[in-house]
C-alpha atoms as a PDB file:
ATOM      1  CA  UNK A   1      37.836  -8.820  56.899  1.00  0.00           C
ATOM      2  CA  UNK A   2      35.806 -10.231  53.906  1.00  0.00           C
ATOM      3  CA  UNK A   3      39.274 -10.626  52.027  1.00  0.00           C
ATOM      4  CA  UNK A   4      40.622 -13.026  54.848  1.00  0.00           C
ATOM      5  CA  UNK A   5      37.258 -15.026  55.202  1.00  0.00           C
ATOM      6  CA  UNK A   6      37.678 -15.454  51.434  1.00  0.00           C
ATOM      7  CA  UNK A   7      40.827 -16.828  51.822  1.00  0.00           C
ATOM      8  CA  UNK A   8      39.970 -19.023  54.025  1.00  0.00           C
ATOM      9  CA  UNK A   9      36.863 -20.276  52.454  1.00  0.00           C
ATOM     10  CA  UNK A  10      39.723 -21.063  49.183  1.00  0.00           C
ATOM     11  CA  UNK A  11      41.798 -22.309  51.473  1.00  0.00           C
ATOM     12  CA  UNK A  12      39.135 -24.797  52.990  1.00  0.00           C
ATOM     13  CA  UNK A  13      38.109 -25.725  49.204  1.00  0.00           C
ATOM     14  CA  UNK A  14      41.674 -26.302  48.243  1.00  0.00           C
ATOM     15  CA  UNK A  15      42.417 -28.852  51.275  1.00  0.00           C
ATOM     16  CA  UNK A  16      39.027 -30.439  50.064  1.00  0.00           C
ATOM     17  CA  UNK A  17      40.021 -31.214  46.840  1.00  0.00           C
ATOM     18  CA  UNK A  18      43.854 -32.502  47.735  1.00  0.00           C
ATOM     19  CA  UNK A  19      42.084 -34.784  50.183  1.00  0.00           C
ATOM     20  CA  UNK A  20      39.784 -35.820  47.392  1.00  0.00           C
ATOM     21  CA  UNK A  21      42.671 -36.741  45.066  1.00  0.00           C
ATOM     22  CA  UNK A  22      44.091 -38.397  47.879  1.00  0.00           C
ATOM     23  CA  UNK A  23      41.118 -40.388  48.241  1.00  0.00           C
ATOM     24  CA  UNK A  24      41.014 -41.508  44.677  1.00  0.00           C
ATOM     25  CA  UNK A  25      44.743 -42.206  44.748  1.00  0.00           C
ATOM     26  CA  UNK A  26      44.234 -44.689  47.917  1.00  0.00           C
ATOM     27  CA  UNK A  27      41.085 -46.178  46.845  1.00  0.00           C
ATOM     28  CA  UNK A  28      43.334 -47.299  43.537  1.00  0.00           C
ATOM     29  CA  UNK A  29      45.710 -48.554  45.514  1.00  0.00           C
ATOM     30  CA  UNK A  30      43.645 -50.900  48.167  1.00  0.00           C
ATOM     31  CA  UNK A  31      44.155 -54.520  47.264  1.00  0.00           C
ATOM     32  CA  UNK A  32      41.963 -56.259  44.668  1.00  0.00           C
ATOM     33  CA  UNK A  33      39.857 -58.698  46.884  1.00  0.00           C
ATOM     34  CA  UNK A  34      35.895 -58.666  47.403  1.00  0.00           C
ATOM     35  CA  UNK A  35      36.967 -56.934  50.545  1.00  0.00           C
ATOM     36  CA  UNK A  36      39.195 -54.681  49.357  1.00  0.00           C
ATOM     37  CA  UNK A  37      36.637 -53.492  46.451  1.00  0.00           C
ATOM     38  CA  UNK A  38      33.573 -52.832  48.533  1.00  0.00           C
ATOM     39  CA  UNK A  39      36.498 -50.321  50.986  1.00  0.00           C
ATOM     40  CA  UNK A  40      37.830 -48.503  48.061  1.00  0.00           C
ATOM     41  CA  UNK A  41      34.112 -48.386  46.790  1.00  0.00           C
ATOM     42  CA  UNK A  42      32.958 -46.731  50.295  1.00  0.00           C
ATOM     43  CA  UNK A  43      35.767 -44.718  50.750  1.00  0.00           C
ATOM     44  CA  UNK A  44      35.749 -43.370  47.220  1.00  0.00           C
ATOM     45  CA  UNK A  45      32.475 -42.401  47.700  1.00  0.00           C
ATOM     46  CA  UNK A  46      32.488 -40.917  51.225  1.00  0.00           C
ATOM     47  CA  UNK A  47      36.045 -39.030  50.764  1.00  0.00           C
ATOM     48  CA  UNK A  48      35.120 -37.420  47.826  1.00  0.00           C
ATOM     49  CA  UNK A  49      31.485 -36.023  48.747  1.00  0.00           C
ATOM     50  CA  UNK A  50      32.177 -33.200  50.910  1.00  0.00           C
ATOM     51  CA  UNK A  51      34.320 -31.344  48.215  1.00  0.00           C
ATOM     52  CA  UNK A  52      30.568 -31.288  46.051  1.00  0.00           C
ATOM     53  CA  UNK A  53      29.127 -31.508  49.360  1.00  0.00           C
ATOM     54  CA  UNK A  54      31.156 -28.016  50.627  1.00  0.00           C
ATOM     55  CA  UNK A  55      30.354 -26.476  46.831  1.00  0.00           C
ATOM     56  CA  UNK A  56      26.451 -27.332  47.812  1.00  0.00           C
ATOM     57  CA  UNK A  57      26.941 -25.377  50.864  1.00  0.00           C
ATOM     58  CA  UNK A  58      28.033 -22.451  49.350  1.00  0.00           C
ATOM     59  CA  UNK A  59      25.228 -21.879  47.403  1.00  0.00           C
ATOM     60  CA  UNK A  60      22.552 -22.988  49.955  1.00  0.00           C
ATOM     61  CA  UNK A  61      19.319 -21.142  49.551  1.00  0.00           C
ATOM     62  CA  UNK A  62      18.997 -20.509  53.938  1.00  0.00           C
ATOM     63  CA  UNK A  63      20.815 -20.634  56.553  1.00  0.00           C
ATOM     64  CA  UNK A  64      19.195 -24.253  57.378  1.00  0.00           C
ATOM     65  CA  UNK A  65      19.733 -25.270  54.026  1.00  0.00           C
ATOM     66  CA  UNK A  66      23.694 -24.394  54.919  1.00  0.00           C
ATOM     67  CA  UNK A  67      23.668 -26.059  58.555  1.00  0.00           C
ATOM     68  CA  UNK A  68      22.437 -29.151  56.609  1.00  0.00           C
ATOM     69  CA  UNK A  69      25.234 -29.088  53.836  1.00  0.00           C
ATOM     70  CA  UNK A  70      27.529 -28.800  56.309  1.00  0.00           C
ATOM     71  CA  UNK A  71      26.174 -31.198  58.814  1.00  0.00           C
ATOM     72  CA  UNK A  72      26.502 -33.447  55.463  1.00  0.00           C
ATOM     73  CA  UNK A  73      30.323 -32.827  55.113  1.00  0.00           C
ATOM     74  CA  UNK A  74      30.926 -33.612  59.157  1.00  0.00           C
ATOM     75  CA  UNK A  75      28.898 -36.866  58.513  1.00  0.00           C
ATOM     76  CA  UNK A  76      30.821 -37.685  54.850  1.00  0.00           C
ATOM     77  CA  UNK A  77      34.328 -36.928  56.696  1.00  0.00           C
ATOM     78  CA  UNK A  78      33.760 -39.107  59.829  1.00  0.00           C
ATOM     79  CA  UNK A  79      32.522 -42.058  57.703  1.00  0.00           C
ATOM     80  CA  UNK A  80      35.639 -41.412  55.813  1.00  0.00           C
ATOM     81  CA  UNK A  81      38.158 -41.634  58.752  1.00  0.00           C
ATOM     82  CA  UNK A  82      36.166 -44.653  59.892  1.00  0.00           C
ATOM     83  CA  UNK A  83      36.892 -46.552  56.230  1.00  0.00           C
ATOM     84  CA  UNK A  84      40.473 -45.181  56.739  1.00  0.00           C
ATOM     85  CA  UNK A  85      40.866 -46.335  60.340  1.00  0.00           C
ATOM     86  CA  UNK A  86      39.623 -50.122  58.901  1.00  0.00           C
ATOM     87  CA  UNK A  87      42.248 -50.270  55.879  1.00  0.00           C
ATOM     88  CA  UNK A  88      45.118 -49.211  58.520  1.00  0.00           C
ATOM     89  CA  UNK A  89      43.897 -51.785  60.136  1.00  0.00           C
ATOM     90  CA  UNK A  90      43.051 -54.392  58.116  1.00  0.00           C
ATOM     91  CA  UNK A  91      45.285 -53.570  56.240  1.00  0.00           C
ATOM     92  CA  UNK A  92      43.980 -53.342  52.498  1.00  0.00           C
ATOM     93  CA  UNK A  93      47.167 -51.260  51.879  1.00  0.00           C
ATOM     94  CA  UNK A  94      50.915 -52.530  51.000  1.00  0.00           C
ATOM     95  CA  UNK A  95      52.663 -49.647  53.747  1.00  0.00           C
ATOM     96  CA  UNK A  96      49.542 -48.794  56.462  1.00  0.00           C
ATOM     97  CA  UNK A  97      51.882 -46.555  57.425  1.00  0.00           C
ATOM     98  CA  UNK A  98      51.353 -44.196  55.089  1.00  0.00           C
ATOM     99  CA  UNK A  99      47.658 -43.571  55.669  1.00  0.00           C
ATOM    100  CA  UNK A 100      48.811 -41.858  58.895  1.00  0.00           C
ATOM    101  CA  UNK A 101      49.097 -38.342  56.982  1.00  0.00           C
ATOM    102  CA  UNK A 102      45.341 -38.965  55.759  1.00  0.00           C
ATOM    103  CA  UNK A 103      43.805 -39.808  59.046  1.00  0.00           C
ATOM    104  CA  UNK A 104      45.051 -36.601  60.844  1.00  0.00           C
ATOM    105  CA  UNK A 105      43.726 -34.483  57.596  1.00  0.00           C
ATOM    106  CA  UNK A 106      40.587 -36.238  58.064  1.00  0.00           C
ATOM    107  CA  UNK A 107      40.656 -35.118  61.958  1.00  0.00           C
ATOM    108  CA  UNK A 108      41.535 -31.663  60.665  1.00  0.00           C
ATOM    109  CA  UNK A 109      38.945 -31.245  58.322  1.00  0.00           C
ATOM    110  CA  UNK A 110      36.173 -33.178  60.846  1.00  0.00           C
ATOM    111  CA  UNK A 111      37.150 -30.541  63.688  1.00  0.00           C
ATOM    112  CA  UNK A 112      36.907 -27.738  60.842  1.00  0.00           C
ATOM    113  CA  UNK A 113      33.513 -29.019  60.053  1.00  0.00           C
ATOM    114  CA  UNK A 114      32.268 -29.472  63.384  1.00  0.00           C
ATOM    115  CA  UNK A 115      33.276 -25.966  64.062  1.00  0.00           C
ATOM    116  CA  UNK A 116      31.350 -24.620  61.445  1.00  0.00           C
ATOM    117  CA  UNK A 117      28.374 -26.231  62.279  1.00  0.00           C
ATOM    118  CA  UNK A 118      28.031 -24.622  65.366  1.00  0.00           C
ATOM    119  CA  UNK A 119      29.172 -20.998  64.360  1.00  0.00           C
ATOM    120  CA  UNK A 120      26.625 -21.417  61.596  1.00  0.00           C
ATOM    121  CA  UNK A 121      24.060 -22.557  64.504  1.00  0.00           C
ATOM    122  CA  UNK A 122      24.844 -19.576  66.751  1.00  0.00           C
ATOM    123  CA  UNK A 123      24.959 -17.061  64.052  1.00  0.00           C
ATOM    124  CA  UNK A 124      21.139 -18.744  63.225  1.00  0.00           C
ATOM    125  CA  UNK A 125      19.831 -18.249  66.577  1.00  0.00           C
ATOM    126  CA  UNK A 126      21.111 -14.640  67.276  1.00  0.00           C
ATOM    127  CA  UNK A 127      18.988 -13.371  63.880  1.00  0.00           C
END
């Protein structure tokens, strides 16, 4: 059992990361307006904060301290698919299309993290 939640916990830090470089790759690519600066800027910044963010969680010092780290990933991840959402939109990007991949890995990872939350909230209120 510890063996598979260690895999998964790799698993969940490995997706983090790829979305990460994704993240950075996009935010490169946006177009070079004012707009299109202060987007990559905010979606830079949001995408790649719950990869530290998870890293913070693993080493939180209480159970609290770990609800909050990963109450900070949910929040960092839906601001992220909300900056993605607006450059499909807009669109900042030369093929929108191609964001579609990165908005359902952003739903992935938000329903992950949402998940966790509450399993970590349950676990804290039956101790």
């Amino acid at each position: 059992m510890a063996k598979a939640a260690k895999e998964r916990k790799f698993d969940l830090e490995e997706r983090l990361l790829e979305f990460s470089t994704r993240i950075i790759r996009l935010s490169g690519s946006i177009i070079k307006t004012d707009p299109g600066r202060h987007v990559a800027l905010q979606i830079m910044r949001s995408g790649t904060s719950p990869y530290a963010q998870h890293a913070e969680a693993e080493d939180a010092e209480s159970m609290d301290d770990f609800i909050h780290k990963l109450k900070l990933c949910l929040k960092e991840m839906r601001e992220t698919r909300r900056w993605l959402r607006l450059t499909y939109h807009v669109p900042l990007v030369e093929k929108p299309a191609l964001l579609t991949p990165l908005l359902q890995e952003s739903d992935e990872l938000i329903r992950i993290f949402r998940q966790s939350v509450i399993t970590a909230r349950s676990r804290k209120n039956q101790t």
